[in-house]
N, C-alpha and C. Protein backbone atom coordinates (compact mmCIF):
# COMPACT_ATOMS: atom_id res chain seq x y z
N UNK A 1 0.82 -1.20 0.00
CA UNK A 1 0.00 0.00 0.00
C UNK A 1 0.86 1.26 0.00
N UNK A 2 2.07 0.97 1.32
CA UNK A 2 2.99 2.19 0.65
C UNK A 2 3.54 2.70 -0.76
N UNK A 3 3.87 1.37 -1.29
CA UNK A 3 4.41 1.51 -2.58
C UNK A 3 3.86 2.20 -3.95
N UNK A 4 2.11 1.87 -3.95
CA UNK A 4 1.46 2.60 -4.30
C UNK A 4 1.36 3.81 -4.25
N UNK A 5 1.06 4.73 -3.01
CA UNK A 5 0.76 5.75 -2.34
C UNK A 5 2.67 6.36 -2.72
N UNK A 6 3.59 6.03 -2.96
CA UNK A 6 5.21 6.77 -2.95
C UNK A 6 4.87 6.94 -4.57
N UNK A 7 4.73 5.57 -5.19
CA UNK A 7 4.46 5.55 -7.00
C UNK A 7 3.30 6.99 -7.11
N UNK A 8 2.22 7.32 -6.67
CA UNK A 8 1.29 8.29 -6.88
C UNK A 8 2.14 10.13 -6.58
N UNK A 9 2.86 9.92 -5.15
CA UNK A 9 3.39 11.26 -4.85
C UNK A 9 4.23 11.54 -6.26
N UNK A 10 4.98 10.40 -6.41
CA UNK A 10 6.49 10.89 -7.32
C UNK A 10 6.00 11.18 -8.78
N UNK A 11 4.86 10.54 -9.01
CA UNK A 11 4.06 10.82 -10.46
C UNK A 11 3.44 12.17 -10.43
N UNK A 12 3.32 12.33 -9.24
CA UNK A 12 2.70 13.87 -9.00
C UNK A 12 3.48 14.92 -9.09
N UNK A 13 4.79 14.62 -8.38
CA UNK A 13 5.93 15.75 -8.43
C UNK A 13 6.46 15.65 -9.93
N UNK A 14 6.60 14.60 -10.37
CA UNK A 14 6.71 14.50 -12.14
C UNK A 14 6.28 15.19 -13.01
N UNK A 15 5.16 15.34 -12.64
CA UNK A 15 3.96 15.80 -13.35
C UNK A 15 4.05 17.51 -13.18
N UNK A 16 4.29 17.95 -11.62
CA UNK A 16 4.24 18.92 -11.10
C UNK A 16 5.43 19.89 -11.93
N UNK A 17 6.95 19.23 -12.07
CA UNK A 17 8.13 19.42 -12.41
C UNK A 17 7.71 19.79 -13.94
N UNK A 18 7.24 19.05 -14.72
CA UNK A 18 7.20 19.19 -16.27
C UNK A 18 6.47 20.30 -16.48
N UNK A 19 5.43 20.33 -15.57
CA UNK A 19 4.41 21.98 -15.66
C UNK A 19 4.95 23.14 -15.57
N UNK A 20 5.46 23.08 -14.41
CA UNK A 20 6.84 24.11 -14.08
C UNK A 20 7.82 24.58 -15.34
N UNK A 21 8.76 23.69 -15.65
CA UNK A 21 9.56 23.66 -16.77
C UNK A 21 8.44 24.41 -18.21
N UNK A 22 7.34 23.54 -18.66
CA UNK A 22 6.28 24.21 -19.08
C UNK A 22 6.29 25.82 -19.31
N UNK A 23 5.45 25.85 -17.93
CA UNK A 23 5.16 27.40 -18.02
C UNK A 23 6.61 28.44 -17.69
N UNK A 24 8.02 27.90 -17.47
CA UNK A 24 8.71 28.89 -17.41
C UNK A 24 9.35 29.04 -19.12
N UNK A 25 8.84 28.31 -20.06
CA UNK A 25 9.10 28.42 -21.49
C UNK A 25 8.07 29.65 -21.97
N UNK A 26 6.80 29.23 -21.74
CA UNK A 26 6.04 30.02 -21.77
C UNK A 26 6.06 31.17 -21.41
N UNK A 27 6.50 31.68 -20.13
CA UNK A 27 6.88 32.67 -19.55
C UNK A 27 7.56 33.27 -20.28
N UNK A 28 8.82 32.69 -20.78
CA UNK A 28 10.12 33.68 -21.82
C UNK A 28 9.36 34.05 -23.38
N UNK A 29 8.92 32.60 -23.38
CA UNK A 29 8.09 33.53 -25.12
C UNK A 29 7.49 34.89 -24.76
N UNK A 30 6.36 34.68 -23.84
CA UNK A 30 5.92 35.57 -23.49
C UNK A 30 6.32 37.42 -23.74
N UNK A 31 7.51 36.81 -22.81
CA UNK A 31 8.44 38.03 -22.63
C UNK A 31 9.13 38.86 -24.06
N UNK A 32 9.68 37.12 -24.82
CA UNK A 32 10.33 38.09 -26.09
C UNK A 32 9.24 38.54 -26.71
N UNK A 33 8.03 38.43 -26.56
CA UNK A 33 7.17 38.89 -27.71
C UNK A 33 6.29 40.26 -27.14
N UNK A 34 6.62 40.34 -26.58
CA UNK A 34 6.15 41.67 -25.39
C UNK A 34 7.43 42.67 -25.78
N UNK A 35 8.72 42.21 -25.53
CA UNK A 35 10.04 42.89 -26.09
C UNK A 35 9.29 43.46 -27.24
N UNK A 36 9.55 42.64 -28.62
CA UNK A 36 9.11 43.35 -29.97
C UNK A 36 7.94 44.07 -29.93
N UNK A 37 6.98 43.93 -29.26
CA UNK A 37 5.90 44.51 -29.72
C UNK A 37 6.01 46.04 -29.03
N UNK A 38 7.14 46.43 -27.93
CA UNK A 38 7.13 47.53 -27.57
C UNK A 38 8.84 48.13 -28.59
N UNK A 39 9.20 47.26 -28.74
CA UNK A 39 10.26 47.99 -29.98
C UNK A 39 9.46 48.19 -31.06
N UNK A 40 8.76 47.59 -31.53
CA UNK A 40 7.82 48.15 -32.84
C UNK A 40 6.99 49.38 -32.98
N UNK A 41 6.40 49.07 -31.38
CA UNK A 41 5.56 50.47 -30.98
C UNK A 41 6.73 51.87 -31.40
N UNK A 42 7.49 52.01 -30.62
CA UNK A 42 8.48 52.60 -30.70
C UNK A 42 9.12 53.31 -31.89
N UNK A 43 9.48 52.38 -32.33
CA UNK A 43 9.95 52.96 -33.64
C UNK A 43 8.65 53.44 -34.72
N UNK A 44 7.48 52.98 -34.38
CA UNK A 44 6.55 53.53 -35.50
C UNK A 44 6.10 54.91 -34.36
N UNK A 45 6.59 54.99 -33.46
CA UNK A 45 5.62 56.15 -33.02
C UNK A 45 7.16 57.33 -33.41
N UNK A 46 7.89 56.78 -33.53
CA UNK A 46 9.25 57.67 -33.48
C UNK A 46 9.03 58.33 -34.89
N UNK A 47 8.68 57.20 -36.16
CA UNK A 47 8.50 57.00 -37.74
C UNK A 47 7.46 58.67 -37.51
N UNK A 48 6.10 58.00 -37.03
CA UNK A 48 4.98 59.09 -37.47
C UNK A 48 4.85 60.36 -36.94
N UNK A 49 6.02 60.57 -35.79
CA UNK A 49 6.42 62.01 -35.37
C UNK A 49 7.38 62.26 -36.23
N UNK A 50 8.17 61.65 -36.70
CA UNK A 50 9.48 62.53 -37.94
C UNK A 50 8.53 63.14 -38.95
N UNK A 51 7.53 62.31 -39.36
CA UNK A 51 6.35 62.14 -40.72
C UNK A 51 5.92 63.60 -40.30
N UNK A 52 4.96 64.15 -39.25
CA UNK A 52 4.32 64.60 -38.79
C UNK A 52 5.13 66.08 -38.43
N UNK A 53 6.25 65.80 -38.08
CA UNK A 53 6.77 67.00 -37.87
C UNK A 53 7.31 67.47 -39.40
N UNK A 54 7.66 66.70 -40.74
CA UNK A 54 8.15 67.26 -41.71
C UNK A 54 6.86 67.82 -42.11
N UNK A 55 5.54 67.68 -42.51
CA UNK A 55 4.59 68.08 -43.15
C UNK A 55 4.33 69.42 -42.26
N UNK A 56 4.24 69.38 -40.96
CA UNK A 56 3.49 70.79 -40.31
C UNK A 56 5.06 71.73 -40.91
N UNK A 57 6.09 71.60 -40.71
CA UNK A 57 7.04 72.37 -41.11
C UNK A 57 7.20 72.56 -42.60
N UNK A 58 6.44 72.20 -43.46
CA UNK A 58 6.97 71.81 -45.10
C UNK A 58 6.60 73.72 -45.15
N UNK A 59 7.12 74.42 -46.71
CA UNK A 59 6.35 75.56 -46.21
C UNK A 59 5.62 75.91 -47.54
N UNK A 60 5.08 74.67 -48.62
CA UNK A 60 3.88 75.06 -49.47
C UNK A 60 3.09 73.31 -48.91
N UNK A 61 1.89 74.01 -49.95
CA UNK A 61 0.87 72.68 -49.67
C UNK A 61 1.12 71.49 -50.75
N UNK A 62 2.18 71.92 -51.73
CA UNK A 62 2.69 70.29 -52.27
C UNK A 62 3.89 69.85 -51.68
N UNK A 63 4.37 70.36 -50.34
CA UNK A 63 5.58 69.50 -50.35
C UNK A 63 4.76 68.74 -48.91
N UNK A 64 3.94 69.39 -48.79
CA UNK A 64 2.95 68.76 -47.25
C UNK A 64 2.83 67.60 -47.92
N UNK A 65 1.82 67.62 -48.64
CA UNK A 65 1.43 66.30 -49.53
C UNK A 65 2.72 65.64 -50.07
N UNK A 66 3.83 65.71 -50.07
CA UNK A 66 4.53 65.07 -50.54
C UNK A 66 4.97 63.79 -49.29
N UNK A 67 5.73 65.25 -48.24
CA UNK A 67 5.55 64.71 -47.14
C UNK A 67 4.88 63.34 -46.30
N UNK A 68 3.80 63.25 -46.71
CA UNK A 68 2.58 62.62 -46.29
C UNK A 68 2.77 61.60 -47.38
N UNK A 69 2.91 61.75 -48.33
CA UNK A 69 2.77 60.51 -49.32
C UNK A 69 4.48 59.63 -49.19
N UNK A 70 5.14 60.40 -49.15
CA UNK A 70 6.26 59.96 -48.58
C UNK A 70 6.11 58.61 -47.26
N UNK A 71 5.29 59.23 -45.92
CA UNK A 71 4.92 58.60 -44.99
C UNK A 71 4.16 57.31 -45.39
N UNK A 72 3.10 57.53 -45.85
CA UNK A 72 2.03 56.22 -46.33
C UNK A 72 2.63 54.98 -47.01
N UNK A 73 4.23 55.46 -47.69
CA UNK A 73 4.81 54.48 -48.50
C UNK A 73 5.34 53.45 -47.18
């Protein structure tokens, strides 16, 4: 009956161990993909203020539009 009841704990901590291991993989994807998605943010918010600041500064209304079409590409 012990032998049973030791076979059940250690299948449990087995079990327990692989989940663990599991979710600390999970955990790191997690993380790198949280990384990029705030470097992406980043650089496009950096992109549409350069965009944004050349058009309000352009000083006719075709280089605005150029500006801007420039951006959209």
């Amino acid at each position: 009956m012990v032998t049973g009841f030791e076979n059940i704990q250690k299948l449990g901590k087995d079990n327990m161990d692989v989940a663990m291991q599991s979710f600390g993989a999970f955990s790191k994807g997690m993380q790198a993909i949280s990384a990029e998605v705030a470097d992406y943010s980043k650089k496009s918010m950096e992109d549409s203020s350069a965009a944004i600041e050349k058009m309000v500064s352009a000083k006719s209304l075709d280089k605005a539009m150029e500006a801007q079409a420039d951006f959209a590409r």
